[in-house]
PDB file of N, CA and C in Angstrom:
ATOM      1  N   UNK A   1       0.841  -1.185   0.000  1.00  0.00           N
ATOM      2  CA  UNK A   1       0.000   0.000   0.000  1.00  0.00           C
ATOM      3  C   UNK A   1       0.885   1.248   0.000  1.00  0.00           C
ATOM      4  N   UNK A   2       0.702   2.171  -0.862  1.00  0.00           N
ATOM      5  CA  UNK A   2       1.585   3.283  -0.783  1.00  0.00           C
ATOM      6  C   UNK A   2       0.783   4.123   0.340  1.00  0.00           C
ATOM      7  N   UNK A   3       2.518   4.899   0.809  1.00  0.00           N
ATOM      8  CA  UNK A   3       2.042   5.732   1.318  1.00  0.00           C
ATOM      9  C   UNK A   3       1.525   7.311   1.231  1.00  0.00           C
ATOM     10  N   UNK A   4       1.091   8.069   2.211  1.00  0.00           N
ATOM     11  CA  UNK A   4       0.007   9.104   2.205  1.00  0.00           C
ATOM     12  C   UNK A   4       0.758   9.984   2.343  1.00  0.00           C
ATOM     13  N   UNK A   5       0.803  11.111   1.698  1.00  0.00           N
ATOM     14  CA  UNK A   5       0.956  12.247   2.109  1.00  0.00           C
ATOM     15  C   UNK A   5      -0.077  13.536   2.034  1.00  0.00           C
ATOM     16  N   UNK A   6       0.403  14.352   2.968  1.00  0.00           N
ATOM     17  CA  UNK A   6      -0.377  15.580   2.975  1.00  0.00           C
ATOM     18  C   UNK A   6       0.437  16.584   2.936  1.00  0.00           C
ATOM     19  N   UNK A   7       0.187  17.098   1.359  1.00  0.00           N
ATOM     20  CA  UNK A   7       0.941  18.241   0.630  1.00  0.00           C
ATOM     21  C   UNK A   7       0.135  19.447   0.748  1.00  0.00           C
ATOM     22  N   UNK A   8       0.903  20.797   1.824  1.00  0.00           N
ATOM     23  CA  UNK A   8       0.437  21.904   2.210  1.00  0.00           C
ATOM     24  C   UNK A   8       1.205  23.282   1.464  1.00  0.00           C
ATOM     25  N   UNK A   9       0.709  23.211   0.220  1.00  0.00           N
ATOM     26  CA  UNK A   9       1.318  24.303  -0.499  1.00  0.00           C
ATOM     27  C   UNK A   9       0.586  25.567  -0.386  1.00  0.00           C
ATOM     28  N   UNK A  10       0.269  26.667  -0.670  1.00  0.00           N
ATOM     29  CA  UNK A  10      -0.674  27.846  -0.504  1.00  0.00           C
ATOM     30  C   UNK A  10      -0.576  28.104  -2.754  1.00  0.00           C
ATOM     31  N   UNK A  11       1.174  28.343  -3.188  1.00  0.00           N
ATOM     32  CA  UNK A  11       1.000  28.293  -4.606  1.00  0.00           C
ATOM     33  C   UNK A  11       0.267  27.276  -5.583  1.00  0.00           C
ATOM     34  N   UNK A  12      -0.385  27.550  -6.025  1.00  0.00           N
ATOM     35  CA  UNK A  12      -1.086  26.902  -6.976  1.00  0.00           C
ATOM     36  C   UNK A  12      -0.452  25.837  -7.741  1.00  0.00           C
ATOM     37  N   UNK A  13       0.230  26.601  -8.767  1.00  0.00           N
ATOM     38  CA  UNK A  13       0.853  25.969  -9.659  1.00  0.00           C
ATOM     39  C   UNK A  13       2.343  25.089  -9.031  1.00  0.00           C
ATOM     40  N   UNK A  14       3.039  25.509  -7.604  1.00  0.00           N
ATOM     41  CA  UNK A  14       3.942  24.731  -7.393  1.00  0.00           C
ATOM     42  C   UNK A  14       3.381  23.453  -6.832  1.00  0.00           C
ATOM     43  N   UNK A  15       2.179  23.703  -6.281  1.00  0.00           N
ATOM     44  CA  UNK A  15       1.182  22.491  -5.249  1.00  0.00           C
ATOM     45  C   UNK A  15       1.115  21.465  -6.633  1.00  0.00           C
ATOM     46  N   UNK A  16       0.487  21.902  -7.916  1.00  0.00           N
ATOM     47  CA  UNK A  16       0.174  21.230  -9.111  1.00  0.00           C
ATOM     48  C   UNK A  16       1.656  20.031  -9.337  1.00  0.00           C
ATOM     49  N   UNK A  17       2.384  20.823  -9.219  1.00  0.00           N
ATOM     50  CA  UNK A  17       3.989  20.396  -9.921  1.00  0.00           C
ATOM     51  C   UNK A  17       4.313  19.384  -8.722  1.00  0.00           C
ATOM     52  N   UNK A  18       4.641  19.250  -7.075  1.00  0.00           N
ATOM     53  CA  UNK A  18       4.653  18.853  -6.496  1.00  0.00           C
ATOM     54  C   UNK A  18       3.929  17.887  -6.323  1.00  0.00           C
ATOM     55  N   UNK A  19       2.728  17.759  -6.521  1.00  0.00           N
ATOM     56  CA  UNK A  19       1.609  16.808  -5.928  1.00  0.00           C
ATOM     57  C   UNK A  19       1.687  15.740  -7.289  1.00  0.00           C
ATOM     58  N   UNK A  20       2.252  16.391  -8.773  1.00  0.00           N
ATOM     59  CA  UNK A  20       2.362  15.098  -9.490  1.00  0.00           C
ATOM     60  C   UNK A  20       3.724  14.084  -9.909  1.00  0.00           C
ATOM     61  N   UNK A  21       4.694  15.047  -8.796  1.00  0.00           N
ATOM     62  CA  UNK A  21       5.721  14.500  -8.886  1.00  0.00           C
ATOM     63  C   UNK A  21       5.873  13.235  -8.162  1.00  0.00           C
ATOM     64  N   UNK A  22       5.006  13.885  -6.632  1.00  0.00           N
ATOM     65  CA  UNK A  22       4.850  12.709  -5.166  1.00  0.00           C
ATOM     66  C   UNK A  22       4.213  11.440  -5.952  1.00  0.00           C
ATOM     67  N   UNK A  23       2.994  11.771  -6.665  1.00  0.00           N
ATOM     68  CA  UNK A  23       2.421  10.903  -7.444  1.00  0.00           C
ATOM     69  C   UNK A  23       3.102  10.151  -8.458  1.00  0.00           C
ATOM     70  N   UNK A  24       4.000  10.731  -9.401  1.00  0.00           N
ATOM     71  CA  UNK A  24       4.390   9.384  -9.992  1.00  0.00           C
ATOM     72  C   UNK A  24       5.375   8.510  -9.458  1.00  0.00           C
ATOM     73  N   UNK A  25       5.955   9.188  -8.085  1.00  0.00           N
ATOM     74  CA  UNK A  25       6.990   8.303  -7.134  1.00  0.00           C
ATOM     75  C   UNK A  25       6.275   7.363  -6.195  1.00  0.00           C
ATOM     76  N   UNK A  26       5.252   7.175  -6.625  1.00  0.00           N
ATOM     77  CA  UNK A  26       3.932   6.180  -5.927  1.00  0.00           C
ATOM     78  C   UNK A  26       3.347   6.287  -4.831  1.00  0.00           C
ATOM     79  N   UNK A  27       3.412   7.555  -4.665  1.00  0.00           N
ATOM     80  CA  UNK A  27       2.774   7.929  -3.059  1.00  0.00           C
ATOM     81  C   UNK A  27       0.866   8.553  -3.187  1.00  0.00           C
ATOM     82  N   UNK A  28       0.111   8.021  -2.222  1.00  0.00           N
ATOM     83  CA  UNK A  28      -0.592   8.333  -2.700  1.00  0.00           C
ATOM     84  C   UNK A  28      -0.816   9.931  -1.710  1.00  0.00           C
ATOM     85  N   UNK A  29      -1.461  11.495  -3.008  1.00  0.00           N
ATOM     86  CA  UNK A  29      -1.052  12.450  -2.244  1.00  0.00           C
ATOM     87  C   UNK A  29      -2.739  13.225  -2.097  1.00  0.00           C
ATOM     88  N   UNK A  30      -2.497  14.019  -0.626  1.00  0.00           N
ATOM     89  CA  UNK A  30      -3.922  14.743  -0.706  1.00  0.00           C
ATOM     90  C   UNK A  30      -3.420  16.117  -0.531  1.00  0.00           C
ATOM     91  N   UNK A  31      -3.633  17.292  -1.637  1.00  0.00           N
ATOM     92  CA  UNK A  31      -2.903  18.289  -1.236  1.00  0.00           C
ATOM     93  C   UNK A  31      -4.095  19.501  -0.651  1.00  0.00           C
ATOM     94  N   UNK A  32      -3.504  20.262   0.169  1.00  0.00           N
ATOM     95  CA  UNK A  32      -4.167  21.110   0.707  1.00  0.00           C
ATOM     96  C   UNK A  32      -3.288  22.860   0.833  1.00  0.00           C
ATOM     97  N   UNK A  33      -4.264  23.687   0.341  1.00  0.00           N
ATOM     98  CA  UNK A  33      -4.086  25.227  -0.454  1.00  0.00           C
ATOM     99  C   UNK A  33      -3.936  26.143   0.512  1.00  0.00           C
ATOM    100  N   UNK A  34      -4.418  25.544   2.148  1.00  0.00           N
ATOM    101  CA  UNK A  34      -3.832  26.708   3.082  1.00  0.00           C
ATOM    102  C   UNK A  34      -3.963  25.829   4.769  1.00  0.00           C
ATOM    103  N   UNK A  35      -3.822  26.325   5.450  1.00  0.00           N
ATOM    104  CA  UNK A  35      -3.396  25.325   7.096  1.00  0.00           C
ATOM    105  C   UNK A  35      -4.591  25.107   7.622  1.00  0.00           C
ATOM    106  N   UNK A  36      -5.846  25.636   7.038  1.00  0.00           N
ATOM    107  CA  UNK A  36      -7.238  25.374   7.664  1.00  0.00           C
ATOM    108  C   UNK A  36      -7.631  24.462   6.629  1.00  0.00           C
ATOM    109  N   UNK A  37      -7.550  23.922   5.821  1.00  0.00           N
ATOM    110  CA  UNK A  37      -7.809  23.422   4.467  1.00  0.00           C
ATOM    111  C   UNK A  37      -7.116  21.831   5.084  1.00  0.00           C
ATOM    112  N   UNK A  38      -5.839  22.204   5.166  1.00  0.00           N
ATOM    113  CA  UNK A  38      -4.769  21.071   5.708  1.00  0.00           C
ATOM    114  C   UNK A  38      -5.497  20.414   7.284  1.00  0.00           C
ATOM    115  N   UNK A  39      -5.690  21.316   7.894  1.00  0.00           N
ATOM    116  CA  UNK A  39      -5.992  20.581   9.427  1.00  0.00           C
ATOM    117  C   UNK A  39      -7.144  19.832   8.863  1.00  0.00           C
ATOM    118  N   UNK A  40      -8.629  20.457   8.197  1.00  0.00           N
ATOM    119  CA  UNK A  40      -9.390  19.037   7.858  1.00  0.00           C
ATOM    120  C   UNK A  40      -9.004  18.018   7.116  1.00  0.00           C
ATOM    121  N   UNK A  41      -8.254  18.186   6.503  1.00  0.00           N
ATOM    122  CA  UNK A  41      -7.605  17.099   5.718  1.00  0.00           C
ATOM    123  C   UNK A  41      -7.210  15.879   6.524  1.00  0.00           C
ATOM    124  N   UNK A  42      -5.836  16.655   7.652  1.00  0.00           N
ATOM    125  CA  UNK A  42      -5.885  15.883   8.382  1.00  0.00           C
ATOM    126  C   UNK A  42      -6.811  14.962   9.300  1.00  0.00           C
ATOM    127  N   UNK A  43      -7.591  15.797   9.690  1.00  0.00           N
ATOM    128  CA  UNK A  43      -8.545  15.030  10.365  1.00  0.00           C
ATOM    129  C   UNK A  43      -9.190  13.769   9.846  1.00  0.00           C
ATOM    130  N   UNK A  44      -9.147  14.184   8.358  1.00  0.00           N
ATOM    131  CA  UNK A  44     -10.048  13.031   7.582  1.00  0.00           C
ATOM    132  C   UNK A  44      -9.398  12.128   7.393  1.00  0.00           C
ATOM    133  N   UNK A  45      -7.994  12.229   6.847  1.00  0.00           N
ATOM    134  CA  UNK A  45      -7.271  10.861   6.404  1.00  0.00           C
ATOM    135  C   UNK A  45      -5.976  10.858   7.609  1.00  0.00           C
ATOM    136  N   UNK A  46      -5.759   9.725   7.567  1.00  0.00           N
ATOM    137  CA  UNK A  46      -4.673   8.831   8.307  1.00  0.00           C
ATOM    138  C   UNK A  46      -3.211   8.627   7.235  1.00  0.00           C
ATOM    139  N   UNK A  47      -2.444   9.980   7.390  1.00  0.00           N
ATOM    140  CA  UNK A  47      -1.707  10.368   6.535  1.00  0.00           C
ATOM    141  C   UNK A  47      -0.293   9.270   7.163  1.00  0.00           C
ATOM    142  N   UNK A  48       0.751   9.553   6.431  1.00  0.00           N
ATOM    143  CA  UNK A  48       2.295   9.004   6.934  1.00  0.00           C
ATOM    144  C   UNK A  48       3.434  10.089   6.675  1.00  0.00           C
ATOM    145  N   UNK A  49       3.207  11.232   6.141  1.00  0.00           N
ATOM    146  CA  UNK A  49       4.200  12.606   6.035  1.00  0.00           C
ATOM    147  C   UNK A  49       3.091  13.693   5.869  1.00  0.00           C
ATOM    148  N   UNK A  50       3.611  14.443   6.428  1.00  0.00           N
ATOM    149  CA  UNK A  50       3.183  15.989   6.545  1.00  0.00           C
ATOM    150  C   UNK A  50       4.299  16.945   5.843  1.00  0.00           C
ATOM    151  N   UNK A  51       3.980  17.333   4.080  1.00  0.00           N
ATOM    152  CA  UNK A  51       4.802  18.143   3.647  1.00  0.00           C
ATOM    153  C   UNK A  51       4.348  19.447   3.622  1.00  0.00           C
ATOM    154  N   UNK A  52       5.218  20.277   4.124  1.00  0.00           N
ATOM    155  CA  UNK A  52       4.746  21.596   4.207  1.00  0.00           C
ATOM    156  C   UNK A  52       5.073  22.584   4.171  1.00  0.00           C
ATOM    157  N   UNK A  53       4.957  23.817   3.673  1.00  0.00           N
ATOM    158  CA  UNK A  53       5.115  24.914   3.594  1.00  0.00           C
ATOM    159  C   UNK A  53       5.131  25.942   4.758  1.00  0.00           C
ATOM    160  N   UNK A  54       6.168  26.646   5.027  1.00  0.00           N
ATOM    161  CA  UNK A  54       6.261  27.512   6.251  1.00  0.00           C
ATOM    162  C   UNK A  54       5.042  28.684   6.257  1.00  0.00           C
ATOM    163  N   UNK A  55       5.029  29.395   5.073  1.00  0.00           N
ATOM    164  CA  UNK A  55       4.512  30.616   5.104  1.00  0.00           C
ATOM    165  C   UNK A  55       3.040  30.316   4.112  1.00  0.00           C
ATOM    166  N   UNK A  56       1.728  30.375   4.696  1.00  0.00           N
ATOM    167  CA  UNK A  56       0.906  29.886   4.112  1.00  0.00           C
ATOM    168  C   UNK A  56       0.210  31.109   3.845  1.00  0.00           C
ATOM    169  N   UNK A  57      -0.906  31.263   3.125  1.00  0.00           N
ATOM    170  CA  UNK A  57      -2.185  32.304   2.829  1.00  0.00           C
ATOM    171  C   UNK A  57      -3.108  32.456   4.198  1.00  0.00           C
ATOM    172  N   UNK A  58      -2.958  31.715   5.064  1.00  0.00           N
ATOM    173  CA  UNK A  58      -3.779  31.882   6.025  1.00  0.00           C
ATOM    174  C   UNK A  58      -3.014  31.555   7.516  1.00  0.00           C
ATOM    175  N   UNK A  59      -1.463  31.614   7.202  1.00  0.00           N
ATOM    176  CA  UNK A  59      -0.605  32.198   8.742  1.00  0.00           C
ATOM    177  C   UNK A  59       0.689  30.982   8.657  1.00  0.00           C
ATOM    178  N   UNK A  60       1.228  30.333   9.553  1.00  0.00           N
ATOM    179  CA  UNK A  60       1.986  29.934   9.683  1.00  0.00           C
ATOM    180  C   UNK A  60       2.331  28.874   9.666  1.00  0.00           C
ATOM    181  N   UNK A  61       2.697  28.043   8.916  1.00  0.00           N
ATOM    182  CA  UNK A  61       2.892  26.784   8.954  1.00  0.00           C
ATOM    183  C   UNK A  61       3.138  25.973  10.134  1.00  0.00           C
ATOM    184  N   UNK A  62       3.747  26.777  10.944  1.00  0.00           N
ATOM    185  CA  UNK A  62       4.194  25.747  12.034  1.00  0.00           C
ATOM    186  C   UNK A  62       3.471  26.153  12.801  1.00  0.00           C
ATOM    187  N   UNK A  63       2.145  26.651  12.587  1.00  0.00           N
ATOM    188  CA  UNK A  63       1.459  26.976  14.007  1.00  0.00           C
ATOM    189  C   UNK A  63       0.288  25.938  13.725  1.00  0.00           C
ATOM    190  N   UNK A  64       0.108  25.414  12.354  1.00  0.00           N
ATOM    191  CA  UNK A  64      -0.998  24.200  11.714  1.00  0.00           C
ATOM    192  C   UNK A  64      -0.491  22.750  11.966  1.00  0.00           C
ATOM    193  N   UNK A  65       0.718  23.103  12.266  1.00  0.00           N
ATOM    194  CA  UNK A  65       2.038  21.659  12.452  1.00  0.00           C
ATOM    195  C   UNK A  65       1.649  21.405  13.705  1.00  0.00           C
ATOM    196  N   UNK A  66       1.908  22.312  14.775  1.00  0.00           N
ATOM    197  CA  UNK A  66       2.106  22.381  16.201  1.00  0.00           C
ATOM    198  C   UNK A  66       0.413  21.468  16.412  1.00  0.00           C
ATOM    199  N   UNK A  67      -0.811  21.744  15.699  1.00  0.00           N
ATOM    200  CA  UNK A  67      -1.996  21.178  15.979  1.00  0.00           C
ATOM    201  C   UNK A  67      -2.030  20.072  15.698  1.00  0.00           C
ATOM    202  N   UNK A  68      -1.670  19.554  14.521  1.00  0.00           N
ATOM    203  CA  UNK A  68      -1.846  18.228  14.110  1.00  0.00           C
ATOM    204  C   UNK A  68      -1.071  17.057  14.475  1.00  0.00           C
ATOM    205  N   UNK A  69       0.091  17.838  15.246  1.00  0.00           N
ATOM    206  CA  UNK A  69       1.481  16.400  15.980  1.00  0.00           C
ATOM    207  C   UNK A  69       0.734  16.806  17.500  1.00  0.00           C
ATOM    208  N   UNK A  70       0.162  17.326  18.057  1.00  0.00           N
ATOM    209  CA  UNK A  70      -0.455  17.547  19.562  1.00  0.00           C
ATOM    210  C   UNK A  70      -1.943  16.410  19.420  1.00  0.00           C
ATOM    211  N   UNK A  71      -2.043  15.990  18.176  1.00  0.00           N
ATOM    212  CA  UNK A  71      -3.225  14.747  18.343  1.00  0.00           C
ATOM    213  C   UNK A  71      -2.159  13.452  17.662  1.00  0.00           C
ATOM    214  N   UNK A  72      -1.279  13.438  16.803  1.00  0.00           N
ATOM    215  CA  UNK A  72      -0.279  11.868  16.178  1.00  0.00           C
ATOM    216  C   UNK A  72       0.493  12.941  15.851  1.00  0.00           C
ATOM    217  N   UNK A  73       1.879  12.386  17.335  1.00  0.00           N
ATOM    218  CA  UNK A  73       3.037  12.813  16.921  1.00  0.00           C
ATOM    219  C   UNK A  73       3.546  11.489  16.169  1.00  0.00           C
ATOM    220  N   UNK A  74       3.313  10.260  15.579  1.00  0.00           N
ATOM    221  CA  UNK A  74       4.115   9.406  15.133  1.00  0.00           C
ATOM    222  C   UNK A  74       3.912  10.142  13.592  1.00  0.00           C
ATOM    223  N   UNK A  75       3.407  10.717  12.732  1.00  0.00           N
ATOM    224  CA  UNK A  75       3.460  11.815  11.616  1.00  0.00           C
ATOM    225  C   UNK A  75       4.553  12.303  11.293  1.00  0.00           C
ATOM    226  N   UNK A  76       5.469  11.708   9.988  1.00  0.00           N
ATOM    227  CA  UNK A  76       6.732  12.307   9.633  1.00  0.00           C
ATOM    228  C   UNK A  76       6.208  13.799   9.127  1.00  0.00           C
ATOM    229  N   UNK A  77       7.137  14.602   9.356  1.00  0.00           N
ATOM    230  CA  UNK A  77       6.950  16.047   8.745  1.00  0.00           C
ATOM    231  C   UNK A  77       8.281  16.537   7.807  1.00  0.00           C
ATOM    232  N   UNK A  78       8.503  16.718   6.827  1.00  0.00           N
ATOM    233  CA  UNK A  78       9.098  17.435   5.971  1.00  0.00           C
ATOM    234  C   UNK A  78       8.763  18.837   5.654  1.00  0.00           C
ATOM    235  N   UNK A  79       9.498  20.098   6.323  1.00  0.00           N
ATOM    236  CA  UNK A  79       9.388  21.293   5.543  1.00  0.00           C
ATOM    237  C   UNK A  79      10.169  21.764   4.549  1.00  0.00           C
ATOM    238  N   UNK A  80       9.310  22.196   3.796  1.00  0.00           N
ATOM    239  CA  UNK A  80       9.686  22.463   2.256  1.00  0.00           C
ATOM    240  C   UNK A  80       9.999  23.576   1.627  1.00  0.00           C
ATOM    241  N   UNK A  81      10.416  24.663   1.975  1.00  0.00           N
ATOM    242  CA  UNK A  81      10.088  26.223   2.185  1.00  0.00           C
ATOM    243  C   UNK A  81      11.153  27.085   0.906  1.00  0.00           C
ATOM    244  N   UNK A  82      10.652  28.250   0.799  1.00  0.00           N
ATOM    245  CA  UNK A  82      11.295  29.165   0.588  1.00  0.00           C
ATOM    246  C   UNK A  82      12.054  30.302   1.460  1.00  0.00           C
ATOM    247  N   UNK A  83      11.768  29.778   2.419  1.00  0.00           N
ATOM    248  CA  UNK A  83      12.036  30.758   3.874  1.00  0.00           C
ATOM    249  C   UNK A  83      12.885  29.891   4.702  1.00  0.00           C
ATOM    250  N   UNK A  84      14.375  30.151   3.932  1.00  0.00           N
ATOM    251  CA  UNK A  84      14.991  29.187   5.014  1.00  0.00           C
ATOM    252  C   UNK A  84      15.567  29.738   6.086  1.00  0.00           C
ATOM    253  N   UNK A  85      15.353  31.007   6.386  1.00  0.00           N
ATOM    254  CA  UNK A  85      15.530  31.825   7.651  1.00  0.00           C
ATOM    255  C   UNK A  85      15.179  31.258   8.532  1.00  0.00           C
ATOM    256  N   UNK A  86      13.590  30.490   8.783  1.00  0.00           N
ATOM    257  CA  UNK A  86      12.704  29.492   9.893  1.00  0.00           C
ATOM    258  C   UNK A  86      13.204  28.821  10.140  1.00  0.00           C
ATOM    259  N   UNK A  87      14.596  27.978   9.518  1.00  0.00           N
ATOM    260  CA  UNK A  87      15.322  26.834   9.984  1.00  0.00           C
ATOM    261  C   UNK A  87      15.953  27.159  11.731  1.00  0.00           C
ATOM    262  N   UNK A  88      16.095  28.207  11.468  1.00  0.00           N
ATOM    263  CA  UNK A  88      17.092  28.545  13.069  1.00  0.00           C
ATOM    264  C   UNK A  88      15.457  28.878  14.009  1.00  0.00           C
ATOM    265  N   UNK A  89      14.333  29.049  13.848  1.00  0.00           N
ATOM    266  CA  UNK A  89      12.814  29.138  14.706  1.00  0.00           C
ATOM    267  C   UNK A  89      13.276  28.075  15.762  1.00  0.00           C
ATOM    268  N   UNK A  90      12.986  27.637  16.805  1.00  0.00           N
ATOM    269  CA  UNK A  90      12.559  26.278  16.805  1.00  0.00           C
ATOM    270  C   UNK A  90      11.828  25.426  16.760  1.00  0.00           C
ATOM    271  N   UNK A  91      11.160  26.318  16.206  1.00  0.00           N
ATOM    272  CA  UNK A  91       9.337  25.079  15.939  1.00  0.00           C
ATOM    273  C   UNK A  91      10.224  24.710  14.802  1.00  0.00           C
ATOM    274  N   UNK A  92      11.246  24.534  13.942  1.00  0.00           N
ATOM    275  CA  UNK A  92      11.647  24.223  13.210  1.00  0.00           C
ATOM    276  C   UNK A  92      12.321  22.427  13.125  1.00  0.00           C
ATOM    277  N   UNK A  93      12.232  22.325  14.752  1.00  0.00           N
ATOM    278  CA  UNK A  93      12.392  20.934  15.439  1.00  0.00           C
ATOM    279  C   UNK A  93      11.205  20.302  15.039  1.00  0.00           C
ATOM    280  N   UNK A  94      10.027  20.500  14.806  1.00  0.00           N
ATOM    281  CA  UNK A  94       9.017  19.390  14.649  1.00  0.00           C
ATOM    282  C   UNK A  94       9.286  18.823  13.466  1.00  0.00           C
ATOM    283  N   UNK A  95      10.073  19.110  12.649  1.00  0.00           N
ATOM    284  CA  UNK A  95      10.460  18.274  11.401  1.00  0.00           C
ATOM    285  C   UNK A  95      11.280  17.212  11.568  1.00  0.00           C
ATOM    286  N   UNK A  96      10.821  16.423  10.606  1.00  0.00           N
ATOM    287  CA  UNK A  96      12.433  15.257  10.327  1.00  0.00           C
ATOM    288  C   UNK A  96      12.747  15.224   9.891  1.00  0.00           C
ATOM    289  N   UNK A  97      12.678  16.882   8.567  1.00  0.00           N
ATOM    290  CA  UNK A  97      13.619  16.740   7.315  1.00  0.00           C
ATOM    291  C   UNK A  97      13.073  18.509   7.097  1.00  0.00           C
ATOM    292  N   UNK A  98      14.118  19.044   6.680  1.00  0.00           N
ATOM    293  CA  UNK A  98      13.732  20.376   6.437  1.00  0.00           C
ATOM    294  C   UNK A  98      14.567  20.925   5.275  1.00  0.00           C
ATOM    295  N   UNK A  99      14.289  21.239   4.343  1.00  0.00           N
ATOM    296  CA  UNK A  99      15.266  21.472   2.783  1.00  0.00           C
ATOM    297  C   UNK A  99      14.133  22.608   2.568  1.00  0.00           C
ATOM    298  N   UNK A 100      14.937  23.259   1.324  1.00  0.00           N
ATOM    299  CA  UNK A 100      14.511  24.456   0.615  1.00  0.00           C
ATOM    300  C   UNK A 100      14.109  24.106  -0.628  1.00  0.00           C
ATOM    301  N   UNK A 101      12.875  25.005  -1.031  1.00  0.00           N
ATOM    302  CA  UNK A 101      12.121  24.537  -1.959  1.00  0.00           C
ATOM    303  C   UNK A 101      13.514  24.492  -3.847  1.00  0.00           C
ATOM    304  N   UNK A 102      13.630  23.977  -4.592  1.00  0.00           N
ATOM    305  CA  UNK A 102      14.183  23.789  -5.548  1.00  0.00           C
ATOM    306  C   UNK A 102      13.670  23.069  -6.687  1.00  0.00           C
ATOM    307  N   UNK A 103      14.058  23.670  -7.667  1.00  0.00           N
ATOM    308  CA  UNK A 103      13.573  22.871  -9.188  1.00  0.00           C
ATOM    309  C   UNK A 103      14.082  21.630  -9.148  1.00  0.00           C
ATOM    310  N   UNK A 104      15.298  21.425  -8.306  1.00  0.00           N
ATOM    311  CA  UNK A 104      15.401  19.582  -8.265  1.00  0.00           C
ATOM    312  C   UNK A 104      14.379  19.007  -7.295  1.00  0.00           C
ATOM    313  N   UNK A 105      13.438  18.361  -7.958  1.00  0.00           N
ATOM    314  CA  UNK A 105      12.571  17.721  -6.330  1.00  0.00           C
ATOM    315  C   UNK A 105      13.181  15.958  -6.523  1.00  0.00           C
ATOM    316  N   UNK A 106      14.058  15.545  -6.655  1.00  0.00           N
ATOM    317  CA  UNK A 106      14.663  14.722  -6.726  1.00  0.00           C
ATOM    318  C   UNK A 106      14.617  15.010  -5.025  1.00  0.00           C
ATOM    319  N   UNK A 107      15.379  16.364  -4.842  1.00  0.00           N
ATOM    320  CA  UNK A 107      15.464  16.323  -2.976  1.00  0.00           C
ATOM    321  C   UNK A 107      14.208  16.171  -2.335  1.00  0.00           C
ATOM    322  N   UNK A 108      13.246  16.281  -2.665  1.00  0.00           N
ATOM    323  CA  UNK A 108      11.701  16.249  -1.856  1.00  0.00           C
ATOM    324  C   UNK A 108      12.150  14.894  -1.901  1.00  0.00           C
ATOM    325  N   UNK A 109      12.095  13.940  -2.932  1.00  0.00           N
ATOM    326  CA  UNK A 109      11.602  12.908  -3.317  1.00  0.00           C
ATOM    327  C   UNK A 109      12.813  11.870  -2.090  1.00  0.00           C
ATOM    328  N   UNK A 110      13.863  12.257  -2.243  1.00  0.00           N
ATOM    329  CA  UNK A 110      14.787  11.635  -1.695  1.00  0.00           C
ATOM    330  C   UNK A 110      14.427  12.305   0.550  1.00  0.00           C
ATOM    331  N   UNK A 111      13.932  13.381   0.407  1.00  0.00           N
ATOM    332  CA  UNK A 111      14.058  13.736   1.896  1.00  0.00           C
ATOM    333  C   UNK A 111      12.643  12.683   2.794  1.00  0.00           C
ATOM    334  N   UNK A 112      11.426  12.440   1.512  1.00  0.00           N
ATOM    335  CA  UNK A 112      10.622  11.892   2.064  1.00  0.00           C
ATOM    336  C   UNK A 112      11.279  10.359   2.573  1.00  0.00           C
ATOM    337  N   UNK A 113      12.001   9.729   1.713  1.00  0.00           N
ATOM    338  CA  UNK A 113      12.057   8.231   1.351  1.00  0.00           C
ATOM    339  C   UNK A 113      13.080   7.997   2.786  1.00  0.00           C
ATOM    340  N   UNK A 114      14.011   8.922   3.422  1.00  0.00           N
ATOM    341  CA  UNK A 114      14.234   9.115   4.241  1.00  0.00           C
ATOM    342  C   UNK A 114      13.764   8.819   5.477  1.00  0.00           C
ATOM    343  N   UNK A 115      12.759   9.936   5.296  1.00  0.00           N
ATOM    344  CA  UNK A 115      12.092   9.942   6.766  1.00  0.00           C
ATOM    345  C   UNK A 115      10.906   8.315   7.125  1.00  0.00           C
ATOM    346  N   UNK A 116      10.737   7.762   5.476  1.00  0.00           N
ATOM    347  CA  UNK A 116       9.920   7.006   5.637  1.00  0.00           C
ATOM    348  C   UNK A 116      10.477   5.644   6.214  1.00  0.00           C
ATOM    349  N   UNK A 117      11.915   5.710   6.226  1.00  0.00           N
ATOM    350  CA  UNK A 117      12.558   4.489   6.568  1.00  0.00           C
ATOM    351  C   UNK A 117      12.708   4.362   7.890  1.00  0.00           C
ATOM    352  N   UNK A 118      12.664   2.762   8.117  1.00  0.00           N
ATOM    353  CA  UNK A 118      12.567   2.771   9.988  1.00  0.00           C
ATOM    354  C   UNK A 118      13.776   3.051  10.660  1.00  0.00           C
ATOM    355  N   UNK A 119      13.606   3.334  11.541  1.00  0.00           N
ATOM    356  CA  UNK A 119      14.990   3.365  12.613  1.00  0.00           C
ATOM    357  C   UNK A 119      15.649   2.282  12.382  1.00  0.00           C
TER     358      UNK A 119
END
């Protein structure tokens, strides 16, 4: 069974590009356009990564993060950002993989496969 992700982009067209990349690397993906959008998401499905965007249309990424690991912290999180200033935040700790957004998503692809592997 592949696994789930929940892709939290706010851009349109990068969410588009992203969500069919996750997809042809066999993951199955549910993407969501801003952190209120994302929290029902979450609620609904029983995800295995949380990819996400720091700076959303409707506030802060890590303040939508901080809600959804306070009900399943076992939830890998990957942030994906253009704002790699947030790396030094420390809500920047709720991740298990934190890279900057890039035209290679070879690195998405490789940071998820990562986090998905067991201890």
């Amino acid at each position: 069974m592949a696994e789930k992700i929940l892709l939290i982009e706010g851009e349109g067209e990068l969410r588009k590009r992203y969500r069919e990349m996750l997809k042809s690397s066999g993951y199955n993906v549910i993407a969501a356009d801003s952190g209120k959008h994302a929290l029902q998401k979450f609620k609904e499905e029983d995800v295995d990564v949380i990819v996400a965007d720091i700076v959303l249309p409707d506030g802060r990424g890590f303040d939508y993060l901080k809600k959804m690991l306070a009900s399943r912290r076992d939830v890998k999180v990957v942030i994906h950002t253009d704002h790699i200033d947030y790396k030094s935040d420390f809500n920047s700790w709720l991740a298990d993989a934190f890279l900057a957004k890039s035209a290679d998503l070879a690195q998405l692809d490789l940071a998820i496969k990562k986090v998905l592997q067991p201890n």
